[in-house]
N, C-alpha and C. Protein backbone atom coordinates (compact mmCIF):
# COMPACT_ATOMS: atom_id res chain seq x y z
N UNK A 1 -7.34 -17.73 -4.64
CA UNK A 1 -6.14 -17.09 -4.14
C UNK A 1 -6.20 -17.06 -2.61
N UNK A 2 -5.29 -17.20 -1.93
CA UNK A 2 -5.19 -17.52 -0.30
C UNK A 2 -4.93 -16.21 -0.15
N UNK A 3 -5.14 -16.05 1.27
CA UNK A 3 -4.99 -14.71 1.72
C UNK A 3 -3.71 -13.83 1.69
N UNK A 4 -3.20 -14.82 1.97
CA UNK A 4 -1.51 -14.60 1.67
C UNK A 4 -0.83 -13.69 0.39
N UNK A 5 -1.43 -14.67 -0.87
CA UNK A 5 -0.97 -14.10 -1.90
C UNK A 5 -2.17 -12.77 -2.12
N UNK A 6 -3.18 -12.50 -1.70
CA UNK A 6 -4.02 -11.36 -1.49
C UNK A 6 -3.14 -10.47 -1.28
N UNK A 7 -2.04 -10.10 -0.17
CA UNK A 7 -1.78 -9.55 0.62
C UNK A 7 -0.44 -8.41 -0.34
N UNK A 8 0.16 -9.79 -1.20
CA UNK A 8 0.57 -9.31 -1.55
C UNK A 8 0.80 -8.64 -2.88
N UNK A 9 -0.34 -9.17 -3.41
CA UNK A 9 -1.26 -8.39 -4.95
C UNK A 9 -1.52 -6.55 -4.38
N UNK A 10 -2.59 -6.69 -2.84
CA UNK A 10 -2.42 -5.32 -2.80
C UNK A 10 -1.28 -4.47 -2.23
N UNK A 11 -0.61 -5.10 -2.15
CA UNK A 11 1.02 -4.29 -1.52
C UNK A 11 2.01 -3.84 -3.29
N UNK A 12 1.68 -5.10 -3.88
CA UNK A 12 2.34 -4.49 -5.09
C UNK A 12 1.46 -3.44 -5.98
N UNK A 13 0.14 -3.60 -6.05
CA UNK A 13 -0.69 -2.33 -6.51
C UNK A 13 -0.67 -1.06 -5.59
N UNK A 14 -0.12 -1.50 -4.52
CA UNK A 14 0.10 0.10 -3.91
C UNK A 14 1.28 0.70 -4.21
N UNK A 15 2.24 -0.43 -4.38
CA UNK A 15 3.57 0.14 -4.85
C UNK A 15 3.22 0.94 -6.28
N UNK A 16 2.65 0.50 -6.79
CA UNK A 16 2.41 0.64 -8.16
C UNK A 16 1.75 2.34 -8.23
N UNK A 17 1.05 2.42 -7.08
CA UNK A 17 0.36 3.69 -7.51
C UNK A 17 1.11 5.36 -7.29
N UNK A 18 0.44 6.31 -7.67
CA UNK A 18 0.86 7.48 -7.31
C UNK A 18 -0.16 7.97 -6.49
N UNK A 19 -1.27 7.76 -6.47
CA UNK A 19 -2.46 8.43 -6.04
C UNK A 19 -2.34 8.65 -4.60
N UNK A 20 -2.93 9.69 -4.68
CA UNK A 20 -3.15 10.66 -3.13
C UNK A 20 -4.53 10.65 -2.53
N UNK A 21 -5.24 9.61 -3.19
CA UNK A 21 -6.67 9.71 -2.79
C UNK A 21 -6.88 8.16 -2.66
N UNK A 22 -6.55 7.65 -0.88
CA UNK A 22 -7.06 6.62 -0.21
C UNK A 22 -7.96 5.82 -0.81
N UNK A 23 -9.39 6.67 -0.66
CA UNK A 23 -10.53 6.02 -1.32
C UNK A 23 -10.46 5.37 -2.88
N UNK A 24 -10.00 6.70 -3.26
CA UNK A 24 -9.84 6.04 -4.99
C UNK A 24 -9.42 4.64 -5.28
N UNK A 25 -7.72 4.56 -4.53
CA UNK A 25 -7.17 3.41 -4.47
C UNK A 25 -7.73 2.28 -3.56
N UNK A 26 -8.67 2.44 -2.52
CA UNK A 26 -9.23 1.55 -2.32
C UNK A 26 -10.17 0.65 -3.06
N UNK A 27 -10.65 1.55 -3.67
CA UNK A 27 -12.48 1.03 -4.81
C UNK A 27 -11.27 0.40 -5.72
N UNK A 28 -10.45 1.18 -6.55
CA UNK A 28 -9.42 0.33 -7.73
C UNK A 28 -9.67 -1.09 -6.99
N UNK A 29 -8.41 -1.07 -5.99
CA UNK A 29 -8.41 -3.08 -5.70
C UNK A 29 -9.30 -3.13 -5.33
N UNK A 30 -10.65 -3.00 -4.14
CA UNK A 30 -11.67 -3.83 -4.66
C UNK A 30 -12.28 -4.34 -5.50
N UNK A 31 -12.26 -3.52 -6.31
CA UNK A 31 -12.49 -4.15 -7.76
C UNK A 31 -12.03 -5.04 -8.68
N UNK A 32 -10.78 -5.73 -7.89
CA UNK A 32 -10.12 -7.29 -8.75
C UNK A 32 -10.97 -7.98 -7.96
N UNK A 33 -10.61 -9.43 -9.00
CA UNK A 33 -11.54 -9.96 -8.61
C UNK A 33 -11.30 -10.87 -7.54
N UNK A 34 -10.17 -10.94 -7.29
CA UNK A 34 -9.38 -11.64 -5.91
C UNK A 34 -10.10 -10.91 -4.53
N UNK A 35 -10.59 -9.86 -4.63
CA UNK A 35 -11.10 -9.32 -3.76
C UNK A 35 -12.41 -9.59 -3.23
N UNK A 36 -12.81 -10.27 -2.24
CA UNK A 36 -14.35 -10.30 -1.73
C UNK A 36 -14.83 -9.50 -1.51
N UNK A 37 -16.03 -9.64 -1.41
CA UNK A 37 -16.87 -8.32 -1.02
C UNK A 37 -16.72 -8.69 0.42
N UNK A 38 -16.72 -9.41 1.55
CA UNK A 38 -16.10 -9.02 2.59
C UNK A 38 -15.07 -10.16 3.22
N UNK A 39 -14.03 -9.74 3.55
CA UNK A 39 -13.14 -10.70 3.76
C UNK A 39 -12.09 -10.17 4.69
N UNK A 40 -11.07 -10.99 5.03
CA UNK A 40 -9.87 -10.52 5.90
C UNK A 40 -8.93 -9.93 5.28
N UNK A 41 -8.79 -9.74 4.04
CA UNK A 41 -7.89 -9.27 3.02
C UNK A 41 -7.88 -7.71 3.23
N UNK A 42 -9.67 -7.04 3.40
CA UNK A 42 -9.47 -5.45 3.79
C UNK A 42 -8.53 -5.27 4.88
N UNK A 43 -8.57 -6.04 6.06
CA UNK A 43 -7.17 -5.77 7.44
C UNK A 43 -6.23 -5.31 6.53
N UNK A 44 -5.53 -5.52 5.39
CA UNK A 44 -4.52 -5.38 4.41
C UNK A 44 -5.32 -4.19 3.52
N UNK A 45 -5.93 -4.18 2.46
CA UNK A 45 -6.26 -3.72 1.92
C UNK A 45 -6.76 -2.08 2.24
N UNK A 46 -7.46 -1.96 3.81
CA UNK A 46 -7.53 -0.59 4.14
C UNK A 46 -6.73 0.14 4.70
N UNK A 47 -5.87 -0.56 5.31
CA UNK A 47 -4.19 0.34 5.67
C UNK A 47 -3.49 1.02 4.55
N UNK A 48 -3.68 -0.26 3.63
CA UNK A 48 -2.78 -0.24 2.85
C UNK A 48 -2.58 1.45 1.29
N UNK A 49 -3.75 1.51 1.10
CA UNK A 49 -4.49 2.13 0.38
C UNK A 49 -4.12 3.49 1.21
N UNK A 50 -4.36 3.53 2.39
CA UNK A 50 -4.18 5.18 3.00
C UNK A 50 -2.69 5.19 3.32
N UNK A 51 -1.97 4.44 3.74
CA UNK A 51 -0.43 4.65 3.72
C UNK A 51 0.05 4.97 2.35
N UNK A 52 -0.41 4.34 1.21
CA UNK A 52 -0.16 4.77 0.08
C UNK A 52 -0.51 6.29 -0.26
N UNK A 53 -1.52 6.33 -0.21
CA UNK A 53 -1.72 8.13 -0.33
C UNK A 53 -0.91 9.08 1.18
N UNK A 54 -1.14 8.63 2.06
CA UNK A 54 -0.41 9.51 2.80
C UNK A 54 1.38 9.68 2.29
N UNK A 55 1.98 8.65 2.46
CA UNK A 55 3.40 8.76 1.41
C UNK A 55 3.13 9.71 -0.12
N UNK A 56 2.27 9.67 -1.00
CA UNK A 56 2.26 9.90 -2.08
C UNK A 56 1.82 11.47 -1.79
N UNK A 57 1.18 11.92 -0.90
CA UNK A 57 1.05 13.71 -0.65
C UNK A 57 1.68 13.94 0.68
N UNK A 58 2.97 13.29 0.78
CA UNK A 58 4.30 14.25 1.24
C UNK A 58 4.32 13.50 2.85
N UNK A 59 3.84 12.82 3.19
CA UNK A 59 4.17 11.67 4.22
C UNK A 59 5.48 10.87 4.78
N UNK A 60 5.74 11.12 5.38
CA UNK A 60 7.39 10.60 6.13
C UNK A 60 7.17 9.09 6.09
N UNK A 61 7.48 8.56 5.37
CA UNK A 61 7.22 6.75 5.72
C UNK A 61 8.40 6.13 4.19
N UNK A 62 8.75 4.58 4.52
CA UNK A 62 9.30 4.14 4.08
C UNK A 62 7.99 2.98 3.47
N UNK A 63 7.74 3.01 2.62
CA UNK A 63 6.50 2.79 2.00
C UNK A 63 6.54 0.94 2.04
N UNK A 64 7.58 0.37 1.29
CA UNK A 64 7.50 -1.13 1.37
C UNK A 64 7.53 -1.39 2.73
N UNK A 65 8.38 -0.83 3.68
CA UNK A 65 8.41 -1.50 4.88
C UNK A 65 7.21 -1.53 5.53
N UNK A 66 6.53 -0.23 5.45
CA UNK A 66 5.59 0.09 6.12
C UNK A 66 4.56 -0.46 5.64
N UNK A 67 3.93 -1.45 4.60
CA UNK A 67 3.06 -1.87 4.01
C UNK A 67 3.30 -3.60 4.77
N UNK A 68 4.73 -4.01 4.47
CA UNK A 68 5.33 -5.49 5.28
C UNK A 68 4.78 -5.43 6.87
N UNK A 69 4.62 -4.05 6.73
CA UNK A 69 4.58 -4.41 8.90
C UNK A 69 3.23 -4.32 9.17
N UNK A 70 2.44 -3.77 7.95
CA UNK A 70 0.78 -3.91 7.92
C UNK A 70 0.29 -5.64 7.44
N UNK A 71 1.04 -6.16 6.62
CA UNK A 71 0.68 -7.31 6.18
C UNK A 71 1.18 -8.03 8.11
N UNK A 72 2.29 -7.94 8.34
CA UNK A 72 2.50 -8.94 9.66
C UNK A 72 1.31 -8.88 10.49
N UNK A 73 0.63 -7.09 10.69
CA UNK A 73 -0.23 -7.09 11.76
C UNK A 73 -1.31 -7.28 11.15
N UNK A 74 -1.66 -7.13 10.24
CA UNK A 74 -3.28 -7.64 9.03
C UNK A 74 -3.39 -9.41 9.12
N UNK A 75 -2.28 -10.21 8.96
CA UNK A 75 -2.22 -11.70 9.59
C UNK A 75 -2.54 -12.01 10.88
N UNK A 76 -2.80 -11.00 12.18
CA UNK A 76 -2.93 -11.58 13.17
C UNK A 76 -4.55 -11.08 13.58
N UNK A 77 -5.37 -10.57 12.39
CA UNK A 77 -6.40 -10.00 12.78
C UNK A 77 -7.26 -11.14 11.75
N UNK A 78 -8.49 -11.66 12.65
CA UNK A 78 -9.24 -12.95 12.23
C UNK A 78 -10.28 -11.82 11.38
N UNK A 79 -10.69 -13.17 10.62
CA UNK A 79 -12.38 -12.46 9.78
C UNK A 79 -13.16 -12.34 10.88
N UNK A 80 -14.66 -11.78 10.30
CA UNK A 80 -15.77 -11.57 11.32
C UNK A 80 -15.07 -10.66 13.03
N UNK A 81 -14.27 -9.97 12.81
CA UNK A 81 -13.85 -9.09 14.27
C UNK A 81 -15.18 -8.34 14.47
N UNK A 82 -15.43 -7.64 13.62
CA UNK A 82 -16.52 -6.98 14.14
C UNK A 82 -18.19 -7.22 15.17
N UNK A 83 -18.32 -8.75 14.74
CA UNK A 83 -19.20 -9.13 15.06
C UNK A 83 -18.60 -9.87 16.08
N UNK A 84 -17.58 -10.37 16.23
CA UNK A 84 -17.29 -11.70 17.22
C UNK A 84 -16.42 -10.99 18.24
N UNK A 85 -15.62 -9.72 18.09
CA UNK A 85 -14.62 -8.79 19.01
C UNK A 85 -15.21 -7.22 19.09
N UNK A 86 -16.35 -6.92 18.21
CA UNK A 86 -16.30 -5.88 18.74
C UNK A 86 -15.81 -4.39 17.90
N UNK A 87 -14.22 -5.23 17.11
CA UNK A 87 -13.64 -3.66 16.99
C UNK A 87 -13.58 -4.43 14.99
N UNK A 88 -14.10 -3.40 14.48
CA UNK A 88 -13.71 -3.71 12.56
C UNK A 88 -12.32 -3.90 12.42
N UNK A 89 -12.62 -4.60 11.51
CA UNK A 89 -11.02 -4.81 10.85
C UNK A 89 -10.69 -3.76 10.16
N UNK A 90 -11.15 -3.07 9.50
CA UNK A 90 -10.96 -1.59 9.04
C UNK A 90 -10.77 -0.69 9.62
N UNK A 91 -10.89 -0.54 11.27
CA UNK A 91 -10.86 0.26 11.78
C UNK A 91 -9.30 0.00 12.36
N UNK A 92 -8.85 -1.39 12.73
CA UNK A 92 -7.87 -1.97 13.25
C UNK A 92 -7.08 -1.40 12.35
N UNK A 93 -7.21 -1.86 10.65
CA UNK A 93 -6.43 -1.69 9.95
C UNK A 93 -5.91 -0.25 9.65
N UNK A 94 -6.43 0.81 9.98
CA UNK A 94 -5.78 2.12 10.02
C UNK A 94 -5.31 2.42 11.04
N UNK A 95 -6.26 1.66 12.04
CA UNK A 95 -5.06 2.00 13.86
C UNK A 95 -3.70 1.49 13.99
N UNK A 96 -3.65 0.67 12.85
CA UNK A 96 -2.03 -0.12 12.52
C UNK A 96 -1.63 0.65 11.95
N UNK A 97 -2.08 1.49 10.67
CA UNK A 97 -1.30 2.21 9.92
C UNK A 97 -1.08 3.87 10.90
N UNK A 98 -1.82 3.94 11.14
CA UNK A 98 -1.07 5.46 12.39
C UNK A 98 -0.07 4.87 13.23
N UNK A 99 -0.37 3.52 13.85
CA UNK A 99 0.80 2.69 14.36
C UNK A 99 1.90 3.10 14.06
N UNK A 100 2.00 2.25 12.61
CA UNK A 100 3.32 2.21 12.00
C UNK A 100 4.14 3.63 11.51
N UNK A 101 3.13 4.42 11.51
CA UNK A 101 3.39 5.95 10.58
C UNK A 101 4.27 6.78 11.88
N UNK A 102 3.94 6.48 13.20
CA UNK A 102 3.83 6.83 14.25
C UNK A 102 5.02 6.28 15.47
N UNK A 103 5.47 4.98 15.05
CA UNK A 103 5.93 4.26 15.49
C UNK A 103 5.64 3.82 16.91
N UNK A 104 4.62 3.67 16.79
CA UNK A 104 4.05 3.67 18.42
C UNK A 104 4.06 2.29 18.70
N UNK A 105 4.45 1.87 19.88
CA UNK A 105 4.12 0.69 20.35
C UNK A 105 3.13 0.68 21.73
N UNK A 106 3.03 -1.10 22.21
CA UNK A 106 1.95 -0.65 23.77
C UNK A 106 2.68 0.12 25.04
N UNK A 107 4.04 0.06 24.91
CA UNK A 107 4.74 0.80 25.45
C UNK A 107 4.62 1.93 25.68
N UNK A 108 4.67 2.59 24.34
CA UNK A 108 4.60 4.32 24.10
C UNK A 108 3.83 5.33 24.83
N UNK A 109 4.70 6.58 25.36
CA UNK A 109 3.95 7.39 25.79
C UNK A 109 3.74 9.01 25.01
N UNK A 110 4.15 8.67 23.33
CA UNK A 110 4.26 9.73 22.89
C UNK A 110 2.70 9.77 22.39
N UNK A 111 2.73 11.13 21.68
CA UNK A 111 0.92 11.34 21.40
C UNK A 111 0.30 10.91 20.81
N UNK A 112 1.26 10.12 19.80
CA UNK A 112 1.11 9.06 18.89
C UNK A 112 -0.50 8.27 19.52
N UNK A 113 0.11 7.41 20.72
CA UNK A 113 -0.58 6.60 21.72
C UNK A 113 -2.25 6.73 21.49
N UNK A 114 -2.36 8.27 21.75
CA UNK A 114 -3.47 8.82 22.25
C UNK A 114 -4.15 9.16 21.34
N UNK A 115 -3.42 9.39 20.79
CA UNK A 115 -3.65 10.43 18.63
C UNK A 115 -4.97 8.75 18.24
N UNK A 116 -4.00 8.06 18.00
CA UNK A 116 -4.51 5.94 17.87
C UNK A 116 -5.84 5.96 18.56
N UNK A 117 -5.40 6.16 19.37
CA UNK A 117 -7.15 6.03 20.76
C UNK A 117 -7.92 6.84 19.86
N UNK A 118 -7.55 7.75 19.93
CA UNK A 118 -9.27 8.91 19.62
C UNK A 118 -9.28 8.88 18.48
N UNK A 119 -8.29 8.31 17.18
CA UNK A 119 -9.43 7.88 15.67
C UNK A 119 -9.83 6.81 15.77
N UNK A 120 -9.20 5.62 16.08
CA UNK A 120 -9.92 4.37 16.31
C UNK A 120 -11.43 4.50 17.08
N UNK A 121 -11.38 5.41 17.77
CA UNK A 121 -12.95 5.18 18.94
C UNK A 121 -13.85 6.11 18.04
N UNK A 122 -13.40 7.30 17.48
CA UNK A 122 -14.17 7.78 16.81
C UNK A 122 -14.95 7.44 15.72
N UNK A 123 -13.82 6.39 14.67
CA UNK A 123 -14.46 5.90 13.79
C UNK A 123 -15.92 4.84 13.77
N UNK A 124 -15.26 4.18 15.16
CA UNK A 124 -16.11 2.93 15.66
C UNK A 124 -17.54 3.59 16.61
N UNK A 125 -17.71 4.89 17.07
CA UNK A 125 -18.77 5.43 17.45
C UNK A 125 -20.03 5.51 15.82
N UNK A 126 -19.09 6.07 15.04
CA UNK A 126 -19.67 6.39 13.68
C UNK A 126 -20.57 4.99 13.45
N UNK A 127 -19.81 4.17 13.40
CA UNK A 127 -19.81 2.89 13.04
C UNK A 127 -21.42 2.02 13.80
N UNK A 128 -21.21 2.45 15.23
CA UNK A 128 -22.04 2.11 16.07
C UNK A 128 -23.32 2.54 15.67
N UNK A 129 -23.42 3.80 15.42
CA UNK A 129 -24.37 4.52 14.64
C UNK A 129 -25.56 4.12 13.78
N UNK A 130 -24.69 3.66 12.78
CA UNK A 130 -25.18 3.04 11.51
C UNK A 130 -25.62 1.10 12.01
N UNK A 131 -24.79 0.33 12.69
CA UNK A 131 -25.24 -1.13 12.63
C UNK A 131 -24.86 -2.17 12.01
N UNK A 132 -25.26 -3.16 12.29
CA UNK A 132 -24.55 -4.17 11.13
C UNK A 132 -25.79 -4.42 10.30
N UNK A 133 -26.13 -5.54 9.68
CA UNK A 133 -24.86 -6.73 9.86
C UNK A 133 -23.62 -5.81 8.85
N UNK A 134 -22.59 -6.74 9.28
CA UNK A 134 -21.27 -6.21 8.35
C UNK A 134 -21.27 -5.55 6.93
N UNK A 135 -20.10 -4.72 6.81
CA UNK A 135 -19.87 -4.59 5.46
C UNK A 135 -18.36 -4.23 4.97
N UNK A 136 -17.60 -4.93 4.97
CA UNK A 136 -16.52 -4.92 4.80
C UNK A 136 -15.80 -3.18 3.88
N UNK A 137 -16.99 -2.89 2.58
CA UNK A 137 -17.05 -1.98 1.87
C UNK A 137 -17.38 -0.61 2.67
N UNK A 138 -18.43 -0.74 3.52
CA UNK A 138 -19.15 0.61 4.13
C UNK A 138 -17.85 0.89 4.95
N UNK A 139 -17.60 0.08 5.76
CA UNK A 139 -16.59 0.12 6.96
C UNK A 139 -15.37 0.73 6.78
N UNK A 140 -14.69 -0.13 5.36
CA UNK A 140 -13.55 0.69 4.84
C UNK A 140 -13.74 1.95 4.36
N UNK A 141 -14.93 2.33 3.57
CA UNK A 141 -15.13 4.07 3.10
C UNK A 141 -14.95 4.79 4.52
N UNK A 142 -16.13 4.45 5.63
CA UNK A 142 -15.90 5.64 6.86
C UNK A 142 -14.58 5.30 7.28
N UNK A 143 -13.78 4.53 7.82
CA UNK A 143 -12.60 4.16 8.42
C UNK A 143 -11.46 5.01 7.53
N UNK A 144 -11.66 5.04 6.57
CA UNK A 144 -10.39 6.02 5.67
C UNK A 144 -11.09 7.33 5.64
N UNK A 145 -12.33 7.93 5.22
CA UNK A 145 -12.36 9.09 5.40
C UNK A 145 -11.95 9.82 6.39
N UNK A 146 -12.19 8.73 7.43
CA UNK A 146 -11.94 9.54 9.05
C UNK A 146 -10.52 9.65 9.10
N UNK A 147 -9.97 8.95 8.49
CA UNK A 147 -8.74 8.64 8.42
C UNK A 147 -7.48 9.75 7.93
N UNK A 148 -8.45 10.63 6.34
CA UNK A 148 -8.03 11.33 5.75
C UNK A 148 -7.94 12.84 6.82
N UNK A 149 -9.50 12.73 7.21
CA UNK A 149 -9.30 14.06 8.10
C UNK A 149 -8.35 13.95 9.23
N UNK A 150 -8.55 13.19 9.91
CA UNK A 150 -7.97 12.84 10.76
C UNK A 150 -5.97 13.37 10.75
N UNK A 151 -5.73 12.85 9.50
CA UNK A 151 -3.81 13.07 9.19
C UNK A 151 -3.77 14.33 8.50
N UNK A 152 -4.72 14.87 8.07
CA UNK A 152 -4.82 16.45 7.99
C UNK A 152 -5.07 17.34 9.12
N UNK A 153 -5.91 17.28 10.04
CA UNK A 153 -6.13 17.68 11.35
C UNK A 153 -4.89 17.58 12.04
N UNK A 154 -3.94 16.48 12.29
CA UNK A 154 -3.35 15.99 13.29
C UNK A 154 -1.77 15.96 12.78
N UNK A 155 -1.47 15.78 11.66
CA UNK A 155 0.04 15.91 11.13
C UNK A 155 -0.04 17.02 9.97
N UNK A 156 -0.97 17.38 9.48
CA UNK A 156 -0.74 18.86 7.86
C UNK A 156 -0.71 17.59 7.18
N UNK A 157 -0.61 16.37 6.78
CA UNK A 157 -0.91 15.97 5.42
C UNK A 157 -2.20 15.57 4.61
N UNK A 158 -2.15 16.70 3.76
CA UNK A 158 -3.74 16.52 3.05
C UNK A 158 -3.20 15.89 2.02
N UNK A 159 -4.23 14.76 1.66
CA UNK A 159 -4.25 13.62 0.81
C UNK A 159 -6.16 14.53 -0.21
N UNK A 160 -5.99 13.74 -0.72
CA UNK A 160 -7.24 14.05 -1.75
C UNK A 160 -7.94 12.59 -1.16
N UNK A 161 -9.47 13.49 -1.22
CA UNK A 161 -10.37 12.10 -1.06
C UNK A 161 -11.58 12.55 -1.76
N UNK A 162 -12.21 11.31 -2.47
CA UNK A 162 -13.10 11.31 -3.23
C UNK A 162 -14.48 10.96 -2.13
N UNK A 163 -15.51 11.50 -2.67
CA UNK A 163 -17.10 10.69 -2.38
C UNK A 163 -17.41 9.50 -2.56
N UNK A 164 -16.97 8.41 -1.95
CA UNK A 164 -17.88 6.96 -2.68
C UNK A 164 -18.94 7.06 -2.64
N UNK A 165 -19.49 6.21 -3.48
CA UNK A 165 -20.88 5.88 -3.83
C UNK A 165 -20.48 3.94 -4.38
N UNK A 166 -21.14 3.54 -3.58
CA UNK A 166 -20.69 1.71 -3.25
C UNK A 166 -21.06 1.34 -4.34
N UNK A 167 -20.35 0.65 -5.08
CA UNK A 167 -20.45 -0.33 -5.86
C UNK A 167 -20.92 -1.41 -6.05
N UNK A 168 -20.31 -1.87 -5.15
CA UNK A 168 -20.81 -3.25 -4.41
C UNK A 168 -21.87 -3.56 -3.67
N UNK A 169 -22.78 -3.02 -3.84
CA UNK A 169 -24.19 -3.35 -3.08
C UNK A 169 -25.01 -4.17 -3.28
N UNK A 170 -24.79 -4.55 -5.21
CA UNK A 170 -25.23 -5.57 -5.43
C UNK A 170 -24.95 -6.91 -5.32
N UNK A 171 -23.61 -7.13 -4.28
CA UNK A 171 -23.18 -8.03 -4.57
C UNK A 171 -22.86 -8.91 -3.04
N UNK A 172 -22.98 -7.88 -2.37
CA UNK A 172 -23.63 -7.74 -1.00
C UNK A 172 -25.09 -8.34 -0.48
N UNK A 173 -25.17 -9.54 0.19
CA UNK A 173 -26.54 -10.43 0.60
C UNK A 173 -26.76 -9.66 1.83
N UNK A 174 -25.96 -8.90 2.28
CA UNK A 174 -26.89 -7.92 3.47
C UNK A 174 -26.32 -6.51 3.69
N UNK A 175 -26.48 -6.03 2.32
CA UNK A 175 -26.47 -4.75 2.38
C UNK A 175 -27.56 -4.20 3.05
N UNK A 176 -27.34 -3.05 3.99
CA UNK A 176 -28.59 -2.12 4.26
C UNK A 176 -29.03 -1.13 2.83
N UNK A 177 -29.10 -1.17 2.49
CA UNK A 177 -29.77 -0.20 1.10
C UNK A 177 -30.12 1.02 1.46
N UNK A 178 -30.75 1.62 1.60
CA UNK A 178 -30.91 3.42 1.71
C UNK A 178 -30.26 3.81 3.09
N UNK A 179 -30.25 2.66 4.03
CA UNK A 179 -29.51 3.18 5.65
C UNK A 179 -28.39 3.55 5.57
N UNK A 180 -27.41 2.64 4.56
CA UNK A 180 -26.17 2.80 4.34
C UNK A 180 -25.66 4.06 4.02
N UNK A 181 -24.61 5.14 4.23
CA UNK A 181 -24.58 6.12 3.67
C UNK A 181 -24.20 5.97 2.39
N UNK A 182 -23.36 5.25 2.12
CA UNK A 182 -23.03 4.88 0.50
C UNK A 182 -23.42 4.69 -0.18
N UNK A 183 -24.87 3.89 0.09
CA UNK A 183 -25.84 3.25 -0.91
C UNK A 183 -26.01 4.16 -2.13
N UNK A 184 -26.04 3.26 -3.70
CA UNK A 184 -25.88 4.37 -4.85
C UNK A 184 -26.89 5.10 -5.00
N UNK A 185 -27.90 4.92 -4.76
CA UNK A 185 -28.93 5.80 -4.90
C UNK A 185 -29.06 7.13 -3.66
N UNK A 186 -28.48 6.93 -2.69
CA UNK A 186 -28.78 8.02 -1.76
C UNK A 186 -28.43 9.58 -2.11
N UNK A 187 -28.60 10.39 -2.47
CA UNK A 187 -28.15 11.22 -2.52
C UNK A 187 -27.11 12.22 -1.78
């Protein structure tokens, strides 16, 4: 399946859902099998998943559109960002979705702007933290949790979020194993 039609498997499973819990709906589509364990598809896939729950526990957004304008900006973000630019695609991919939620452009001087700055840098300090090599999975769990607090802190919408515990570790050739916070065994 090309990335393309990826894009839009998880746009119609988000349509599809009710859930208010980001994470939940994230692990669901990772779990087809169209899904890599790391790929350019999360740029799509981790926006996508928290715009869905933010709409679904009382979120101001027009949900298809706002998923179309994540797929336009999820197409202009390459694989491997993290290692080759610096900034995750997971992390991008929710700085698009406050984007869009927000309507902020590079223009903008509303707080929106600034609101963008300080979860994006925050997440990616977290991020710094921990190390690579990559993980498309780890990246998307912290990038939406932060994500969750973050639109509760900053707009009142509390979404439900679950604990992951990674799935995918086995399937992963460079998982960190106990470093990871996710790792299944960690307590």
């Amino acid at each position: 399946m090309e990335t393309e039609e990826k894009f839009v498997a998880i746009k119609n499973l988000c349509l599809a859902s009710s859930s208010k819990d980001p994470l939940e709906l994230a692990e669901e589509i990772m779990r087809k099998d169209f899904i890599s364990v790391n790929g350019p598809e999360h740029h799509m896939l981790d926006g996508a998943a928290f715009l869905t729950a933010y709409k679904n526990a009382g979120g101001q957004l027009d949900l298809p559109s706002a998923l179309d304008e994540l797929a336009k900006r999820a197409r202009l973000m390459p694989g491997a960002m993290c290692g080759y630019w610096g900034v995750c695609g997971a992390v991008a991919s929710l700085g698009a979705s406050f984007s869009i939620i927000n309507k902020i452009s590079p223009l903008s001087h509303e707080k929106g702007y600034k609101d963008n700055m300080a979860y994006t840098s925050s997440v990616l300090k977290s991020m710094s933290g921990i190390g690579g090599p990559r993980c498309c999975k780890r990246n998307a769990f912290l990038a939406i949790t932060y994500a969750v607090k973050f639109a509760q802190e900053q707009y009142g919408i509390k979404m439900d979020v679950s604990k992951p515990k990674c799935e995918f570790a086995s399937l992963n050739k460079q998982c960190l194993g106990p470093s990871c916070p996710f790792y299944p065994r960690n307590k």
